[in-house]
N, C-alpha and C. Protein backbone atom coordinates (compact mmCIF):
# COMPACT_ATOMS: atom_id res chain seq x y z
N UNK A 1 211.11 120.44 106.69
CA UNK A 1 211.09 119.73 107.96
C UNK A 1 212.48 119.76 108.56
N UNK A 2 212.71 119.88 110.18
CA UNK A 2 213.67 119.91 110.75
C UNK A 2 213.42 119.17 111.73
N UNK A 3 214.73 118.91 112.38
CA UNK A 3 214.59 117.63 113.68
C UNK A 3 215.87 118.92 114.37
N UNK A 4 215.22 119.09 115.84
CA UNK A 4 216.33 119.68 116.41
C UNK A 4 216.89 119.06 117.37
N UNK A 5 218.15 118.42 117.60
CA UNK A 5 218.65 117.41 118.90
C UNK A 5 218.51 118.41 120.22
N UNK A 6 217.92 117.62 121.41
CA UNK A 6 218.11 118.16 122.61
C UNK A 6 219.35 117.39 123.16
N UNK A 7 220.40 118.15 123.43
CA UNK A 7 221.74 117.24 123.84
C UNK A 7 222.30 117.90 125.23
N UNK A 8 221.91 116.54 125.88
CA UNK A 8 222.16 116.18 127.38
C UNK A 8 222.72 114.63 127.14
N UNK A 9 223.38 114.08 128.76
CA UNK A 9 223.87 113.05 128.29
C UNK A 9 222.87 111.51 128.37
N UNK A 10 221.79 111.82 128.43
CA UNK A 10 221.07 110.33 127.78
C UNK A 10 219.73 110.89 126.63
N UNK A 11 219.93 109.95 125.96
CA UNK A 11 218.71 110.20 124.70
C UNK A 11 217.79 110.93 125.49
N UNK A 12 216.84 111.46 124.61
CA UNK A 12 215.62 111.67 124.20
C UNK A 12 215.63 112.43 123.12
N UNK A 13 214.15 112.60 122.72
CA UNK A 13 213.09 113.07 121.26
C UNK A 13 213.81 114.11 121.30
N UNK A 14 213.95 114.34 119.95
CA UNK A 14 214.10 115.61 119.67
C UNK A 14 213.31 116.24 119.15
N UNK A 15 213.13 118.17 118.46
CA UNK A 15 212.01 118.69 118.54
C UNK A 15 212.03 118.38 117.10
N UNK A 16 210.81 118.60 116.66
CA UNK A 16 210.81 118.49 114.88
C UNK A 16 209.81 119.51 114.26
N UNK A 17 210.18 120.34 113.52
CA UNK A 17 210.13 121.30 113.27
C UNK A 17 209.48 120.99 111.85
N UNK A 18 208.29 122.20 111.53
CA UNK A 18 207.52 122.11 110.07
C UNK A 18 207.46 123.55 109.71
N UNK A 19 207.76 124.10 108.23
CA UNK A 19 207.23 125.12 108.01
C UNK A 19 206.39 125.03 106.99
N UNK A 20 205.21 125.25 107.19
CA UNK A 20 204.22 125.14 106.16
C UNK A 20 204.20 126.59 105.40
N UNK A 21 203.69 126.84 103.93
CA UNK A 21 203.75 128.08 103.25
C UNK A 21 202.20 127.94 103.09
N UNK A 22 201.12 128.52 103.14
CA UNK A 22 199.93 128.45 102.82
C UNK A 22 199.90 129.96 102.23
N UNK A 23 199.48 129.81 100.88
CA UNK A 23 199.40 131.05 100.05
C UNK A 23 200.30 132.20 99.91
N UNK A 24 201.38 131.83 100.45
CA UNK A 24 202.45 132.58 100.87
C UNK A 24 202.81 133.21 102.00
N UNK A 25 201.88 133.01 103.24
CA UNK A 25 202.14 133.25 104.59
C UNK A 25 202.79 131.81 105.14
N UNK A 26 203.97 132.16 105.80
CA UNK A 26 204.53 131.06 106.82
C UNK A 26 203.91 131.00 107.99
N UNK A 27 203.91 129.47 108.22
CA UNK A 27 203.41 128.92 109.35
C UNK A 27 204.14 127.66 110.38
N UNK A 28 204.73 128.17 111.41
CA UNK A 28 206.01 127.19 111.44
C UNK A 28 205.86 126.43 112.80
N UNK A 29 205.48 124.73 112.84
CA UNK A 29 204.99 123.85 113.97
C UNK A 29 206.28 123.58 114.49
N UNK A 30 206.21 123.55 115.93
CA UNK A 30 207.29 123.19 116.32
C UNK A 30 206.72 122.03 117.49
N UNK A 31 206.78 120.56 116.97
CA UNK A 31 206.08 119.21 117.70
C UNK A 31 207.60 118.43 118.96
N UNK A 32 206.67 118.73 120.11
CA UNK A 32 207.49 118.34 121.64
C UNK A 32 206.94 117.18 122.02
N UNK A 33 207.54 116.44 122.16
CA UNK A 33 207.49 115.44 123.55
C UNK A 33 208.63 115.36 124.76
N UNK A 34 208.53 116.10 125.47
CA UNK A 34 209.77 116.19 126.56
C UNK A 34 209.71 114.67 127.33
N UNK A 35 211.00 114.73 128.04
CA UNK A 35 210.92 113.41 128.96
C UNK A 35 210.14 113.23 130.01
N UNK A 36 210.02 112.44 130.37
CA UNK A 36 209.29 112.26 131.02
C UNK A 36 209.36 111.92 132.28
N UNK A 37 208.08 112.05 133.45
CA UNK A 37 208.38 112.17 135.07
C UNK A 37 208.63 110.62 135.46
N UNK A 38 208.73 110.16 135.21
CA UNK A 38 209.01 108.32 135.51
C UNK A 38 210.09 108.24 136.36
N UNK A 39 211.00 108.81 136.47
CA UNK A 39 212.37 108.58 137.46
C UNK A 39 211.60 109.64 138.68
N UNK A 40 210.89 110.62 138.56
CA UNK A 40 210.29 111.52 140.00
C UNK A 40 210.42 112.57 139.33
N UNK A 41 209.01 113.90 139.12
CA UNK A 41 208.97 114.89 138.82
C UNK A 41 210.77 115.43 138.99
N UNK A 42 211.29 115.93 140.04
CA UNK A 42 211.90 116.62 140.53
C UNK A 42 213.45 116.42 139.87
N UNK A 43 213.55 115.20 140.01
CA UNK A 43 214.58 114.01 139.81
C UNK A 43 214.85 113.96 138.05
N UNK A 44 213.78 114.48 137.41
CA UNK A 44 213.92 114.33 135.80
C UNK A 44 213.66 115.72 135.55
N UNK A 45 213.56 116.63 136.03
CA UNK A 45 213.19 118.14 135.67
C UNK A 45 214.15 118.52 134.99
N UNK A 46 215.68 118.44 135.20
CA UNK A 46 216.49 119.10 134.53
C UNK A 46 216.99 118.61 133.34
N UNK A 47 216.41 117.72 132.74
CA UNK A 47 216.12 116.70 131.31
C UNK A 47 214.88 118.00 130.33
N UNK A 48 213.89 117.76 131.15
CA UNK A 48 212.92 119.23 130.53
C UNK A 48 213.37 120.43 130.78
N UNK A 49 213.96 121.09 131.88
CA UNK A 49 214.77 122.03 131.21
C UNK A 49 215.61 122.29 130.30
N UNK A 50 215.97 121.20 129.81
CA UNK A 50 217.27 120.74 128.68
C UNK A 50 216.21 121.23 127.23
N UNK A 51 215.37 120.53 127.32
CA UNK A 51 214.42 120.88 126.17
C UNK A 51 213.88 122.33 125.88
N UNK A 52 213.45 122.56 127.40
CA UNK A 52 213.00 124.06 127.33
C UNK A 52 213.94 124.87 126.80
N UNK A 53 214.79 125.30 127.21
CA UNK A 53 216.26 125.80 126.07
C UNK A 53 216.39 125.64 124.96
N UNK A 54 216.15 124.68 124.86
CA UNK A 54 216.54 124.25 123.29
C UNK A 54 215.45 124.65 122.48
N UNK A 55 214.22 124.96 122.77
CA UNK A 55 213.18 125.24 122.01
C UNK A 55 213.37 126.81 122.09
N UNK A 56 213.55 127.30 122.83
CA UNK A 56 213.79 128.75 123.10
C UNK A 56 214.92 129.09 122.25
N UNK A 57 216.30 128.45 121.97
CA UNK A 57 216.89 128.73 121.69
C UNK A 57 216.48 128.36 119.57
N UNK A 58 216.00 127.55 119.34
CA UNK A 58 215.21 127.43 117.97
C UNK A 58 214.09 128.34 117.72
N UNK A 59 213.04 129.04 118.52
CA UNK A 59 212.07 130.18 118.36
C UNK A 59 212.97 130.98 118.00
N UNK A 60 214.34 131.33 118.75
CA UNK A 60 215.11 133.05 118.46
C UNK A 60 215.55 132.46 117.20
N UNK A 61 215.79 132.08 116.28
CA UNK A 61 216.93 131.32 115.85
C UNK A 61 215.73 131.37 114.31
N UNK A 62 214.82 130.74 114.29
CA UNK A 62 213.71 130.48 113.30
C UNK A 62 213.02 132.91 113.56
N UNK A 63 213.00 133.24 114.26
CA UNK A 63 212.79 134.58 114.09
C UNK A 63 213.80 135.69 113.66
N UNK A 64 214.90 135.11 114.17
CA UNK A 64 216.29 135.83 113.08
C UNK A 64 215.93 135.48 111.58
N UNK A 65 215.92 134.22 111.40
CA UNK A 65 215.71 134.01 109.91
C UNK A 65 214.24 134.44 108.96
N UNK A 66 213.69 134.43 109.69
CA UNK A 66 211.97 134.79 108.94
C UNK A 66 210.96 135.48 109.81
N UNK A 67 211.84 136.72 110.51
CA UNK A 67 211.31 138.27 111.30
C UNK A 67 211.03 137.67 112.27
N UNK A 68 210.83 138.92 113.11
CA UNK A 68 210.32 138.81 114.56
C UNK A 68 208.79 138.45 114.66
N UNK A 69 208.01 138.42 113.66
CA UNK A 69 206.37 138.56 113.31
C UNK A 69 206.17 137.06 112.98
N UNK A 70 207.35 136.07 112.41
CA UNK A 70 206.74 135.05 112.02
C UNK A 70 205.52 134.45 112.62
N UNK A 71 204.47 133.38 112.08
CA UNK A 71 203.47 132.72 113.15
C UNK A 71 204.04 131.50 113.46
N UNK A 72 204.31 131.22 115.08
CA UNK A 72 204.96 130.10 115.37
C UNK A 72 204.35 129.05 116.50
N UNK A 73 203.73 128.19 116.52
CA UNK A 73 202.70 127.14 117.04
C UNK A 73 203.71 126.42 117.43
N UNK A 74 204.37 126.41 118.75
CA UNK A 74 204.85 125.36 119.45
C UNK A 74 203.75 124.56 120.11
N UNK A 75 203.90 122.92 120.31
CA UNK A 75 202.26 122.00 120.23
C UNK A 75 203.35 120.64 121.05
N UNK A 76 202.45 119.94 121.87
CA UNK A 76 202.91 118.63 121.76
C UNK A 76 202.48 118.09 123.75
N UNK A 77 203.24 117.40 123.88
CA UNK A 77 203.15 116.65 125.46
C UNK A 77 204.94 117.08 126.13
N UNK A 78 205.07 117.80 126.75
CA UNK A 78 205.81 118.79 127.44
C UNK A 78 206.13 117.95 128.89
N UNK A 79 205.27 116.87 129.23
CA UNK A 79 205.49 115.90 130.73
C UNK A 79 205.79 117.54 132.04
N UNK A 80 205.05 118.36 131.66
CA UNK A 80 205.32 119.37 133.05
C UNK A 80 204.37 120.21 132.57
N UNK A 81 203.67 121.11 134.00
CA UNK A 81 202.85 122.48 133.51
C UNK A 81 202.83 123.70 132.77
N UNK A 82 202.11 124.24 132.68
CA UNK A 82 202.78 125.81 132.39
C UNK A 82 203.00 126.58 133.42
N UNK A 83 202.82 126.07 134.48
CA UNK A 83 203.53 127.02 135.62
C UNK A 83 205.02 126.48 135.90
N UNK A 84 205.38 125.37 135.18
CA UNK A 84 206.97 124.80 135.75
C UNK A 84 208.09 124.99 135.31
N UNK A 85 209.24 125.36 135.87
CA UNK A 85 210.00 126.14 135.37
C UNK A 85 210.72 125.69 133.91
N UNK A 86 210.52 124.75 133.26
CA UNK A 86 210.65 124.24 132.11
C UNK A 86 210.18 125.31 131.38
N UNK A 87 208.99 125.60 131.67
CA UNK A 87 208.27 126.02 130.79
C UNK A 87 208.54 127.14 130.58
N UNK A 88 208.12 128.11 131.99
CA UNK A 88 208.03 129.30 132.20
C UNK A 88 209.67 129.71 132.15
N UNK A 89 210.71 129.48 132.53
CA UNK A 89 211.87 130.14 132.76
C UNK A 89 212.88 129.65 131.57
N UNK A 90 212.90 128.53 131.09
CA UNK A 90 213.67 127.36 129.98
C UNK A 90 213.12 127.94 128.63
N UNK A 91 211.55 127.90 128.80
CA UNK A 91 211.04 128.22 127.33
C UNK A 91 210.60 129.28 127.04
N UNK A 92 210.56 129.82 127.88
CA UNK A 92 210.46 131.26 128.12
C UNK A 92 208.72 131.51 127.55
N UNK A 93 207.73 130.43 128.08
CA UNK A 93 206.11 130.56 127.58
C UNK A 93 205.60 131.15 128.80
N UNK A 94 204.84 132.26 128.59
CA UNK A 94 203.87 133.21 129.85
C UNK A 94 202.36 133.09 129.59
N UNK A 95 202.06 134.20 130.42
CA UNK A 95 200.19 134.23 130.39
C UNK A 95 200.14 135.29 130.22
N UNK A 96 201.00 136.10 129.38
CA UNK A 96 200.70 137.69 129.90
C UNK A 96 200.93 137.84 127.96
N UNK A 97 200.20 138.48 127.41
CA UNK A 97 200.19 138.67 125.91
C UNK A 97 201.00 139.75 125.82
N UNK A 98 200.79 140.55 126.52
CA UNK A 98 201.76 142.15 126.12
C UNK A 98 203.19 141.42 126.32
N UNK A 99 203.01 141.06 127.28
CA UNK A 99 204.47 140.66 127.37
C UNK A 99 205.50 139.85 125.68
N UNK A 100 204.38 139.48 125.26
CA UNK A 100 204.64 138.36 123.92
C UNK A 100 205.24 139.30 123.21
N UNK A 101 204.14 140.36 123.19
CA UNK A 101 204.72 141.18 122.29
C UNK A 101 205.78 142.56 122.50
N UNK A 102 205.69 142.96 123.36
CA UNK A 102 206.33 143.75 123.95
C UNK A 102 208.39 143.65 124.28
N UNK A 103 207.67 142.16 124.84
CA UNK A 103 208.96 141.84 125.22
C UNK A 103 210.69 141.62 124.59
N UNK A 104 211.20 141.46 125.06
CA UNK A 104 212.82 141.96 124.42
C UNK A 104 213.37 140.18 124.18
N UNK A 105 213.14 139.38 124.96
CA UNK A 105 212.87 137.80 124.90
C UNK A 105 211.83 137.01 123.82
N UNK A 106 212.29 136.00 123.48
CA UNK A 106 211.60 135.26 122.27
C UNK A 106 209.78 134.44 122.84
N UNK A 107 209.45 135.56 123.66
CA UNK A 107 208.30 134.51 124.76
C UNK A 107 207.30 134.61 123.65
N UNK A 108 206.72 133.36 123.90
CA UNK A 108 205.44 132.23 123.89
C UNK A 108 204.60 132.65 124.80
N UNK A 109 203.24 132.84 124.35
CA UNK A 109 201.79 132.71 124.69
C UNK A 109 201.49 131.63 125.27
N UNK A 110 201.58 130.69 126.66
CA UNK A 110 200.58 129.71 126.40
C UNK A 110 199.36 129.58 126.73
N UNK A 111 198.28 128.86 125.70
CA UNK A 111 196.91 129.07 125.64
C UNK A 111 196.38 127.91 126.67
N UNK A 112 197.12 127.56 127.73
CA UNK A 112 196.47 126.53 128.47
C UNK A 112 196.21 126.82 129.51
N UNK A 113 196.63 128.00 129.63
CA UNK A 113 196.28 128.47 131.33
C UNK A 113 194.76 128.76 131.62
N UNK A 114 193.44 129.33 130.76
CA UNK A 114 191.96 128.97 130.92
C UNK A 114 192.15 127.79 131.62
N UNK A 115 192.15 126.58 130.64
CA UNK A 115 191.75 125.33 131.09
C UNK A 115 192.29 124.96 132.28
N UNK A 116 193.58 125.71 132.82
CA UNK A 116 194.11 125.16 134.09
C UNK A 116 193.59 125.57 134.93
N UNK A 117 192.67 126.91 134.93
CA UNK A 117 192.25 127.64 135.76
C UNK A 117 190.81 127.21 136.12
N UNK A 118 190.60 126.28 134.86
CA UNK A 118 188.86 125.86 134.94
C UNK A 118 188.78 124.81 135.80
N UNK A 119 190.49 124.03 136.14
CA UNK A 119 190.71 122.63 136.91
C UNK A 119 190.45 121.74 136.13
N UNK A 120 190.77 121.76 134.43
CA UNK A 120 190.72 121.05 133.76
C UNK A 120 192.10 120.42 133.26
N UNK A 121 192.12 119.57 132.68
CA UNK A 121 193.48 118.83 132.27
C UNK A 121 193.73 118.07 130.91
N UNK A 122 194.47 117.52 130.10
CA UNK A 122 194.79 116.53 129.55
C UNK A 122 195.18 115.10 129.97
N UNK A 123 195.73 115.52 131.27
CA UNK A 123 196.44 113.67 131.48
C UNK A 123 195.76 113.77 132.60
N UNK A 124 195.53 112.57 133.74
CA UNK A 124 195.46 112.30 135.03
C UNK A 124 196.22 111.14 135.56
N UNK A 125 196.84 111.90 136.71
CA UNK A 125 197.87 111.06 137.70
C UNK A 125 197.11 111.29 138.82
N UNK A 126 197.29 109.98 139.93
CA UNK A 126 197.34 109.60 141.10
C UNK A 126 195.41 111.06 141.45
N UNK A 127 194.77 110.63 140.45
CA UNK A 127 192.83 111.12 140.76
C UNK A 127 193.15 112.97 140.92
N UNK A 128 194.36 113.59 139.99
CA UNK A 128 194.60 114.69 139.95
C UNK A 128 194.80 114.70 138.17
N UNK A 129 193.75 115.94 137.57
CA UNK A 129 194.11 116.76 136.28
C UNK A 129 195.66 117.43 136.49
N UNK A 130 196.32 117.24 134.99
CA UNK A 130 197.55 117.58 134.74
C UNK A 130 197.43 118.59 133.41
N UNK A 131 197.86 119.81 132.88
CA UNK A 131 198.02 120.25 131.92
C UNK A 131 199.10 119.82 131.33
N UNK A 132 199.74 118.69 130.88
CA UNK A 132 200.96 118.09 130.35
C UNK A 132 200.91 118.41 128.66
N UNK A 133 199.83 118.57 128.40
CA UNK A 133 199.92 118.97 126.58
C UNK A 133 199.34 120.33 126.57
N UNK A 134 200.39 120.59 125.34
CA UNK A 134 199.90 122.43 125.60
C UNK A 134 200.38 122.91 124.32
N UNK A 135 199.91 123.82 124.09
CA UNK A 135 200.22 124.99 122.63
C UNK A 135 200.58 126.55 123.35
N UNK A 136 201.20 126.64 122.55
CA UNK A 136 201.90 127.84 122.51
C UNK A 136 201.92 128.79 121.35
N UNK A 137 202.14 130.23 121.61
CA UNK A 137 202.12 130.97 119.93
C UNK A 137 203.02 131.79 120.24
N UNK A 138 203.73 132.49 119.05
CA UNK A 138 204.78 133.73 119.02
C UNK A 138 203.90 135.12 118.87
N UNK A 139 204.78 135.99 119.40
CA UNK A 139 204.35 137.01 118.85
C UNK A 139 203.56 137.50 117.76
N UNK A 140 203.92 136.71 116.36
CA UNK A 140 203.79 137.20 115.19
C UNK A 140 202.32 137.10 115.51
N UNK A 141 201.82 135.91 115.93
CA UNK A 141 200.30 135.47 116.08
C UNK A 141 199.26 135.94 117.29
N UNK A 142 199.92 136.05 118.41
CA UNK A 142 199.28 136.99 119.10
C UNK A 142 198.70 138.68 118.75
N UNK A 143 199.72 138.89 117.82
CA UNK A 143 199.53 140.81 117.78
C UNK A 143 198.55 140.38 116.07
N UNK A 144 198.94 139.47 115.45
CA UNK A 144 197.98 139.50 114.29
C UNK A 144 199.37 140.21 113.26
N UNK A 145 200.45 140.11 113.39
CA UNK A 145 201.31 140.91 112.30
C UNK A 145 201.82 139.62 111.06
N UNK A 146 201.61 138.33 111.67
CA UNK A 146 201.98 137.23 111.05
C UNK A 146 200.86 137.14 110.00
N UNK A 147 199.90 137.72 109.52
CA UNK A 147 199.06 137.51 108.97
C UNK A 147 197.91 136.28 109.60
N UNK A 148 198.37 136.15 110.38
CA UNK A 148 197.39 134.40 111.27
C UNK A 148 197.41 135.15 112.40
N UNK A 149 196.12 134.66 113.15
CA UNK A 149 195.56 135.27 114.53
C UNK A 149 195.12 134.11 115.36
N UNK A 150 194.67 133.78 116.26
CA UNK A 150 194.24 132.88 117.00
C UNK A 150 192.64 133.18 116.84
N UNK A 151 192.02 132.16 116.05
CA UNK A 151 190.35 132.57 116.15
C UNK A 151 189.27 131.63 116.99
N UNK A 152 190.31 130.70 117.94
CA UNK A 152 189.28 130.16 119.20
C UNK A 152 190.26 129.92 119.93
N UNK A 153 189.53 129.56 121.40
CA UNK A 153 190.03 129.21 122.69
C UNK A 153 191.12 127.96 122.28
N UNK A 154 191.98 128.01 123.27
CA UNK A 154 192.43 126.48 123.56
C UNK A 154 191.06 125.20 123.58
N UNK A 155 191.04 123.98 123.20
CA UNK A 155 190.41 123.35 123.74
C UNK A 155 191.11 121.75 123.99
N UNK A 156 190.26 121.01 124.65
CA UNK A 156 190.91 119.50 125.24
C UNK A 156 189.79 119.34 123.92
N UNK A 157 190.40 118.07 123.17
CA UNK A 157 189.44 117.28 122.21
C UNK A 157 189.14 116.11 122.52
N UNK A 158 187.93 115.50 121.85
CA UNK A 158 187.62 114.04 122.06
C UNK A 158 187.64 113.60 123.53
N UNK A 159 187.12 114.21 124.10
CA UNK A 159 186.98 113.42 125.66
C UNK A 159 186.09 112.53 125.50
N UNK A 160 184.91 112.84 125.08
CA UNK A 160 183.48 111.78 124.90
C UNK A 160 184.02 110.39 124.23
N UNK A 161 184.24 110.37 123.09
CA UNK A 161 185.12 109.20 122.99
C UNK A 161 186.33 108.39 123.30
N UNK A 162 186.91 109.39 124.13
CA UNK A 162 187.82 108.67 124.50
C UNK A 162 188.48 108.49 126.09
N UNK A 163 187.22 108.91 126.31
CA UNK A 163 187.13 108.71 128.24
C UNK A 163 186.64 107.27 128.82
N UNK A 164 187.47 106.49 129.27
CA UNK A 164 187.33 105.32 130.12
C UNK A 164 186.36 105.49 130.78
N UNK A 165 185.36 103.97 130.24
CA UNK A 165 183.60 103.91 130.60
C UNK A 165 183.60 103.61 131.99
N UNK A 166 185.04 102.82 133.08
CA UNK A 166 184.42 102.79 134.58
C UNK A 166 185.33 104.17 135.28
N UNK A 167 186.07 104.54 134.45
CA UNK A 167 187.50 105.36 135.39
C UNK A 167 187.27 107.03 134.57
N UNK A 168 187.31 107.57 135.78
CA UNK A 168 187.70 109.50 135.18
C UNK A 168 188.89 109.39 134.20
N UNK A 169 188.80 109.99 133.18
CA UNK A 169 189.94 110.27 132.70
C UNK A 169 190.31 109.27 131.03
N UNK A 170 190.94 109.81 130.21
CA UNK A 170 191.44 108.74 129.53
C UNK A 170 191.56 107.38 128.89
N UNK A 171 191.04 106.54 128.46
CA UNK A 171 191.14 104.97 128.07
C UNK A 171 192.32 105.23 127.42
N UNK A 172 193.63 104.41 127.86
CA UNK A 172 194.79 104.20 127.22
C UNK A 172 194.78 102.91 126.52
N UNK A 173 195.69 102.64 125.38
CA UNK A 173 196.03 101.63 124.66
C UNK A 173 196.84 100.71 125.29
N UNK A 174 197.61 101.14 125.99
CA UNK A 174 198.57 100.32 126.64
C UNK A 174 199.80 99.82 125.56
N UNK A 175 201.05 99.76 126.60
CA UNK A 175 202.26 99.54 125.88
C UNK A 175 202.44 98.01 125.90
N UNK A 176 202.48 97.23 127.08
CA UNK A 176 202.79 96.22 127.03
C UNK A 176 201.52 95.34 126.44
N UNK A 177 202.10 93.93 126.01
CA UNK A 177 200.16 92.95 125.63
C UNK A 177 199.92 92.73 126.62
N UNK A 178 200.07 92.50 128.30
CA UNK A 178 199.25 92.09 129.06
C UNK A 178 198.66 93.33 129.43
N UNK A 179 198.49 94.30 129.20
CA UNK A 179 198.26 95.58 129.86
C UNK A 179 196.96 96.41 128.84
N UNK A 180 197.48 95.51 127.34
CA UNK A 180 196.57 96.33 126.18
C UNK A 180 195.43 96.29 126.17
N UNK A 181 194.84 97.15 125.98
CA UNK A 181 192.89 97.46 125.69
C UNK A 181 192.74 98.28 124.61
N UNK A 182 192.65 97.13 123.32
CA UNK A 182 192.53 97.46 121.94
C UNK A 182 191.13 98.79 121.66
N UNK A 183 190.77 98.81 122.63
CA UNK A 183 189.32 100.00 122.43
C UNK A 183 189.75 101.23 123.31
N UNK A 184 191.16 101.27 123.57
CA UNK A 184 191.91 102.13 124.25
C UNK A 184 192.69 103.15 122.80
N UNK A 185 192.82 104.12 123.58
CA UNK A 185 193.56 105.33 122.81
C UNK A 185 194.96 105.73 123.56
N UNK A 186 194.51 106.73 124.32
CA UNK A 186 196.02 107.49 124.82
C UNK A 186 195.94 107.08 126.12
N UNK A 187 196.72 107.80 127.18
CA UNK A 187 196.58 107.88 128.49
C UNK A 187 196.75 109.81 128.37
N UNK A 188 196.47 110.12 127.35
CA UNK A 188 196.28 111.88 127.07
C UNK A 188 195.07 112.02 126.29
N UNK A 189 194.50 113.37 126.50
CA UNK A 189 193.82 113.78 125.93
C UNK A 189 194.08 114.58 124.61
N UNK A 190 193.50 114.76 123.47
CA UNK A 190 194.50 115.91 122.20
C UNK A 190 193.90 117.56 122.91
N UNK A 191 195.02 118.28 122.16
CA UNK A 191 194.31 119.56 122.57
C UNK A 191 194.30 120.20 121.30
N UNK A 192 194.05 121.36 120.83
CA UNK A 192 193.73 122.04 119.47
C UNK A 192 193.26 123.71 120.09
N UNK A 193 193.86 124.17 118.66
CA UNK A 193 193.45 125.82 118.60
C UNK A 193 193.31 125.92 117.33
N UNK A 194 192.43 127.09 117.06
CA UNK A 194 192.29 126.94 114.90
C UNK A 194 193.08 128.49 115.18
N UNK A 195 193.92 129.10 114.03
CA UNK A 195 194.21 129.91 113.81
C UNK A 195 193.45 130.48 112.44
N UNK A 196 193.13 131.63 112.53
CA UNK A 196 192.77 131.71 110.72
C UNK A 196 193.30 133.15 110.27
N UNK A 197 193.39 133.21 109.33
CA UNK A 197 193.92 134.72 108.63
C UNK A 197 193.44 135.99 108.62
C-alpha cells in the first residue's frame, strides 16, 4: 500500500495506491477522490488539475518499475468529467484504445464514456446527470499483455436500492444530524468493471 501526496498549497486526499499479486500476476488500484466543486467548478479546477498530474505522474512512475504492460485500475470520485481537462489533459485518460496502447504517453482508457453517451451518470446536480466517478485502465489491460483484460462494460451499481423513493437520483446519508436520513447512502452512485484473466 502507498499514499501519494497531491501538493498544492491547501490540503486535500491524497491518492492511495494497492498492489495486489493474485497468483503471480500484478494488479495495481490506484483509489481518487479529487477536490471538490464547492468553491465553483471553474474556481477549484486547478486543485484537480493538481491531482490529475500527480496521478499521471505515479502511472509513469509505477510502469518504469513493473513494465509498460503492468494492469493498472485507476477508480474513485474525480469531482469532474471525462471530458475535463483534469482528466483528459492532467491525467492524460482518453476514449480512444489504440491510443492506450500505441501511444508514447502513460494514457488511461476511460470506461465511462458509454454511460456518458447513454446520458447516464453517477451523481446529480442542479436535475442534471454527472459522470463524477469513473475507472480507468492502462495499457497493460486494454491490449490483454498484463495477463488481465476487461471482461464487461463499465457499469453504475445499486441504483434500485439506492435511489431516493420521491427524488431522481441518489438517497444520501447526509453529513450534518439535521440533514441525516439514516436509510440514506451516498449522494453517488458506485460504479464497477470485472476484469478477468
Amino acid at each position: 500500500m502507498y499514499q501519494h501526496w497531491v501538493v498544492k498549497r491547501y490540503a486535500t486526499r491524497e491518492l492511495f495506491q494497492v498492489n495486489f499479486d493474485i497468483d503471480g500476476q500484478t494488479v495495481v488500484m490506484i483509489g481518487n477522490h479529487w477536490p471538490s466543486r464547492t468553491a465553483g467548478q471553474y474556481e477549484s479546477e486547478p486543485y484537480r488539475m493538481t491531482a490529475g498530474e500527480t496521478l499521471s505522474y505515479w502511472v509513469e512512475r509505477i510502469q518504469q518499475e513493473l513494465g509498460d504492460d503492468v494492469a493498472i485500475v485507476v477508480l474513485g470520485d474525480f469531482n469532474d468529467e471525462p471530458f475535463n481537462r483534469s482528466i483528459t489533459e492532467y491525467a492524460l485518460s482518453v476514449n480512444d484504445s489504440r491510443r492506450v496502447i500505441n501511444g508514447r504517453n502513460p494514457y488511461l482508457l476511460n470506461l465511462m464514456w458509454p454511460i456518458l453517451a447513454s446520458g447516464g451518470g453517477s451523481h446529480i446536480y442542479n436535475s442534471q446527470w454527472n459522470m463524477l466517478d469513473q475507472i480507468m485502465v492502462s495499457r497493460g489491460i486494454v491490449s490483454g499483455e498484463s495477463g488481465w483484460k476487461q471482461h464487461s462494460e463499465a457499469r453504475i451499481e445499486a441504483i434500485t436500492i439506492m435511489s431516493h423513493p420521491q427524488k431522481t437520483g441518489p438517497r444520501k446519508f447526509g453529513i450534518k444530524p439535521t440533514e441525516r436520513d439514516i436509510a440514506g447512502f451516498s449522494d453517488h452512485y458506485p460504479v464497477s468493471v470485472e476484469l478477468k484473466r
